[in-house]
C-alpha atoms as a PDB file:
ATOM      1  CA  UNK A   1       0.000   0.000   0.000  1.00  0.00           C
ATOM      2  CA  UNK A   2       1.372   3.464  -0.951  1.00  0.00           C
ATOM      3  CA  UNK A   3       1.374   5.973   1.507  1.00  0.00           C
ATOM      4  CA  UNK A   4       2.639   9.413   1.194  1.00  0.00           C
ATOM      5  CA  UNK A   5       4.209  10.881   3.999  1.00  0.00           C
ATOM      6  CA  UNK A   6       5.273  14.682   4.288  1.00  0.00           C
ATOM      7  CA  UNK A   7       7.713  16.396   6.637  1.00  0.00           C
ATOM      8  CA  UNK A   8       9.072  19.936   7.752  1.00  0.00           C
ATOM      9  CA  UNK A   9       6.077  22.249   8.304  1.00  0.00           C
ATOM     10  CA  UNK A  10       6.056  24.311  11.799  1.00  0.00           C
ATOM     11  CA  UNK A  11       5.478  27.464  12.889  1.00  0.00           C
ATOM     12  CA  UNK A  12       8.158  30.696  11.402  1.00  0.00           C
ATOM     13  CA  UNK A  13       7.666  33.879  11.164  1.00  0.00           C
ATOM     14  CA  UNK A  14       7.131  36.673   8.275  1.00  0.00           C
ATOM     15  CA  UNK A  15      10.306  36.443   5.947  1.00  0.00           C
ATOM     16  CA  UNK A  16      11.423  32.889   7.270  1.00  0.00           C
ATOM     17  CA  UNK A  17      11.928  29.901   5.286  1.00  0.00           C
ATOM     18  CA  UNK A  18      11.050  26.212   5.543  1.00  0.00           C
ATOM     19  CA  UNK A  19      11.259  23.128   3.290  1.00  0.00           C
ATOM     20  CA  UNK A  20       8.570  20.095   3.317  1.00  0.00           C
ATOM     21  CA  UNK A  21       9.510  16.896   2.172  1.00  0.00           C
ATOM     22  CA  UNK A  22       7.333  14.427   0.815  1.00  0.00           C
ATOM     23  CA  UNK A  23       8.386  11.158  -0.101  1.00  0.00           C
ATOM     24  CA  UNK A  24       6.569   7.860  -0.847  1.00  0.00           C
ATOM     25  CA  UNK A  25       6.424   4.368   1.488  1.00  0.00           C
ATOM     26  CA  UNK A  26       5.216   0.813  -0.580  1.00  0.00           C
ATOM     27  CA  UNK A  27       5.722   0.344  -3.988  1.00  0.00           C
ATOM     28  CA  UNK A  28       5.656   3.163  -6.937  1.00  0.00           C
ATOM     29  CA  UNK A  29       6.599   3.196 -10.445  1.00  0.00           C
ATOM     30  CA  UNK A  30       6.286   5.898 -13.132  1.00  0.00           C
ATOM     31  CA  UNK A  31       5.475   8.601 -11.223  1.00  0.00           C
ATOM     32  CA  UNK A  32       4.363  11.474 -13.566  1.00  0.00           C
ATOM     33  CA  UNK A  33       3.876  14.528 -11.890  1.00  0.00           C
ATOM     34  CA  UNK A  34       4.340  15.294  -8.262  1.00  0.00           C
ATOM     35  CA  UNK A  35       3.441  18.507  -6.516  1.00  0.00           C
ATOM     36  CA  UNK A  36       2.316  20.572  -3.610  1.00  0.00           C
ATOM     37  CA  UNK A  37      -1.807  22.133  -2.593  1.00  0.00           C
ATOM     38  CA  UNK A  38      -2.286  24.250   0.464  1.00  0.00           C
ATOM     39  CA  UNK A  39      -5.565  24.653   2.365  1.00  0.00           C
ATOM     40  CA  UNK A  40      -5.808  27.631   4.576  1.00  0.00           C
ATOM     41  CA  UNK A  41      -9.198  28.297   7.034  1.00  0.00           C
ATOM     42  CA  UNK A  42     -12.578  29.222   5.141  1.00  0.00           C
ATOM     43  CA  UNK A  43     -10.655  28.588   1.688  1.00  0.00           C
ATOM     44  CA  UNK A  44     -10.581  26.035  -0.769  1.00  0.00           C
ATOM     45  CA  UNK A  45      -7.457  23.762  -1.820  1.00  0.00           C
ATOM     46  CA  UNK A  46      -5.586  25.427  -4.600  1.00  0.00           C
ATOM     47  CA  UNK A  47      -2.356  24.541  -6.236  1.00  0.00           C
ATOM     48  CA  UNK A  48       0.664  25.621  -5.320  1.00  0.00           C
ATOM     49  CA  UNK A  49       3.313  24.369  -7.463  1.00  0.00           C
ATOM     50  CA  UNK A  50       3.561  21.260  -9.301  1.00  0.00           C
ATOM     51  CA  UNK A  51       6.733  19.188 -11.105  1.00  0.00           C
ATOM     52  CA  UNK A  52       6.680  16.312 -14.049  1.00  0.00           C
ATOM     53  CA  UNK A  53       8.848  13.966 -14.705  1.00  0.00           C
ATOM     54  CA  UNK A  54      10.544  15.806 -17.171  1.00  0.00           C
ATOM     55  CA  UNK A  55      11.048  18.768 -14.321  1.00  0.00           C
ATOM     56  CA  UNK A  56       9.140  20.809 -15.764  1.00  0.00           C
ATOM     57  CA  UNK A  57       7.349  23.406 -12.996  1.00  0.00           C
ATOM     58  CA  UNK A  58       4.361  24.955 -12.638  1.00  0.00           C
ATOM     59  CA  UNK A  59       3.546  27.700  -9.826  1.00  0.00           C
ATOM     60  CA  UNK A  60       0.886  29.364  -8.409  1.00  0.00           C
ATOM     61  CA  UNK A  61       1.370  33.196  -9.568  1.00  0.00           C
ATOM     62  CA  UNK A  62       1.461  33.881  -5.527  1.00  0.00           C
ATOM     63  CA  UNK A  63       4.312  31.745  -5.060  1.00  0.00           C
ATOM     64  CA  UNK A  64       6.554  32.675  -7.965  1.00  0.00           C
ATOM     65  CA  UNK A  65      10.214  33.516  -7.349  1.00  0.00           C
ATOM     66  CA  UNK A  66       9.857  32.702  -3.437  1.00  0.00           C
ATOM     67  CA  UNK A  67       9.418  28.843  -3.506  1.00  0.00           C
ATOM     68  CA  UNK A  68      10.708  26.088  -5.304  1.00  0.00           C
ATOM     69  CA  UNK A  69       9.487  22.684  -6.753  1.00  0.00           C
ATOM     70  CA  UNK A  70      11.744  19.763  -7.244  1.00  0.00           C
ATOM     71  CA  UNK A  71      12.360  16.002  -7.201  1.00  0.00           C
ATOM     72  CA  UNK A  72      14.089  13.091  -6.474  1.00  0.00           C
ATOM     73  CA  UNK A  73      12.630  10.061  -8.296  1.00  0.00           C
ATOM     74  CA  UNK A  74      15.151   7.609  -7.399  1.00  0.00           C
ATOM     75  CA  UNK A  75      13.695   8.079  -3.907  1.00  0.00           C
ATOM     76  CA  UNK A  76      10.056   8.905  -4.817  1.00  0.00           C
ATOM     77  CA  UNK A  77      10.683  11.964  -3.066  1.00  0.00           C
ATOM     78  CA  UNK A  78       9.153  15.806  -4.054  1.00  0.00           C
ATOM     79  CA  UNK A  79      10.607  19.286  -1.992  1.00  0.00           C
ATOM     80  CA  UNK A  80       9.507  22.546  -1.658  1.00  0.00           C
ATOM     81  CA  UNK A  81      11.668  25.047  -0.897  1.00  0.00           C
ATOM     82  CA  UNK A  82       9.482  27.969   0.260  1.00  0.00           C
ATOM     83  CA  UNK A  83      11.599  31.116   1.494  1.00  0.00           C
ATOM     84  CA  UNK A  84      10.250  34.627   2.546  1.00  0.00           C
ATOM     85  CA  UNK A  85       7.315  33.709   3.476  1.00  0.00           C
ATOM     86  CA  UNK A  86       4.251  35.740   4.118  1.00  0.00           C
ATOM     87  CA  UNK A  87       1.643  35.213   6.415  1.00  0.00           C
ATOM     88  CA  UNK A  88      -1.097  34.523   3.851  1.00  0.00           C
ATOM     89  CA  UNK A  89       1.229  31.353   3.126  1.00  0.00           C
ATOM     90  CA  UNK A  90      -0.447  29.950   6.283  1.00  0.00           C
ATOM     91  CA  UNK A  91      -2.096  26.910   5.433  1.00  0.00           C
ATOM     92  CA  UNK A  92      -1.842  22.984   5.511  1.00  0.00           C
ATOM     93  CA  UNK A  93       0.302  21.819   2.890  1.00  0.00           C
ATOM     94  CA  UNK A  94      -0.560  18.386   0.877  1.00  0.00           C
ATOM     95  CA  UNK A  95       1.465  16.689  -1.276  1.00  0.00           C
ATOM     96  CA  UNK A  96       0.496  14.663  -4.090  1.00  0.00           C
ATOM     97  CA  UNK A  97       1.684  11.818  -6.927  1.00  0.00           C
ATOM     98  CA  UNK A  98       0.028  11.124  -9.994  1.00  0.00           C
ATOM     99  CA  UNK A  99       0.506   8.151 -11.810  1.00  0.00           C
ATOM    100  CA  UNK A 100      -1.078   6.954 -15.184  1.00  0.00           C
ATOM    101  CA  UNK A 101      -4.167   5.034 -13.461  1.00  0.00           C
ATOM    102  CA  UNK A 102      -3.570   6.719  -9.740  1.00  0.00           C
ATOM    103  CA  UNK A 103      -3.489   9.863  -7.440  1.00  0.00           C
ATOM    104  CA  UNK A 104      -2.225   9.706  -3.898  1.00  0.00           C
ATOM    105  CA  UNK A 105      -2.425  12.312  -1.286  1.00  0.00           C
ATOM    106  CA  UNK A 106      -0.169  12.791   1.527  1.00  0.00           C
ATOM    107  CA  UNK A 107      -1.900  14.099   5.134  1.00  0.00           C
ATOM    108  CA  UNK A 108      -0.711  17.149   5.121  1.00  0.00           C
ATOM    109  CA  UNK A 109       1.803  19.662   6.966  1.00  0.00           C
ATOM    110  CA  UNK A 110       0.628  22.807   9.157  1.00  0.00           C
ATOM    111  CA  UNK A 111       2.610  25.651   7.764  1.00  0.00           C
ATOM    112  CA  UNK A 112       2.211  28.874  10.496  1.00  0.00           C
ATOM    113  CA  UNK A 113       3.535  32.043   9.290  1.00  0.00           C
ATOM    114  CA  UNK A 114       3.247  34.874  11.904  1.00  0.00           C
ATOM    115  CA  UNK A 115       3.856  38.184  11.359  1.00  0.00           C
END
């Protein structure tokens, strides 16, 4: 059974940095595209950056130039690198892998950004 299974949310304040992890337990082949959707309070999910195979990135037009996207397939493994952060950043972060017949969801990771 696949599970995905994220890491490094927490609380930092306005400007800070952090970098979730997100990498995937059981067996997984040909993962396609792998990427990142916050939920804050009162909102719905959007997407916040996603990566193929290829490495080719998308981002959320909020986002741009402050986080970044990337992989490691050889460990089934997606990053995001999200420096000076705001406080509107604050949200639970899910990660997610798309295969040709499957989508998996991680649990998510509370992201806090006080200002």
């Amino acid at each position: 059974q696949v599970q995905l299974v994220e890491s490094g949310g927490g609380l930092v304040q306005a400007g800070g940095s952090l970098r979730l992890s997100c990498a995937a337990t059981g067996s997984i082949f040909s993962v396609n595209t792998m990427g990142w959707y916050r939920q804050a309070p009162g909102k719905q999910r959007e997407l916040v950056a996603i990566i193929t195979r290829g490495s080719s990135t998308k981002y959320v037009d909020s986002v741009k130039g402050r986080f970044t996207i990337s992989r490691d397939n050889a460990k089934n493994t997606v990053y995001l690198q999200m420096n000076s952060l705001k406080p509107e950043d604050t949200a639970v972060y899910y990660c997610t892998f798309g295969t040709s017949g499957m989508s998996y969801w991680g649990q998510g990771t509370q992201v806090t950004v006080s200002s």
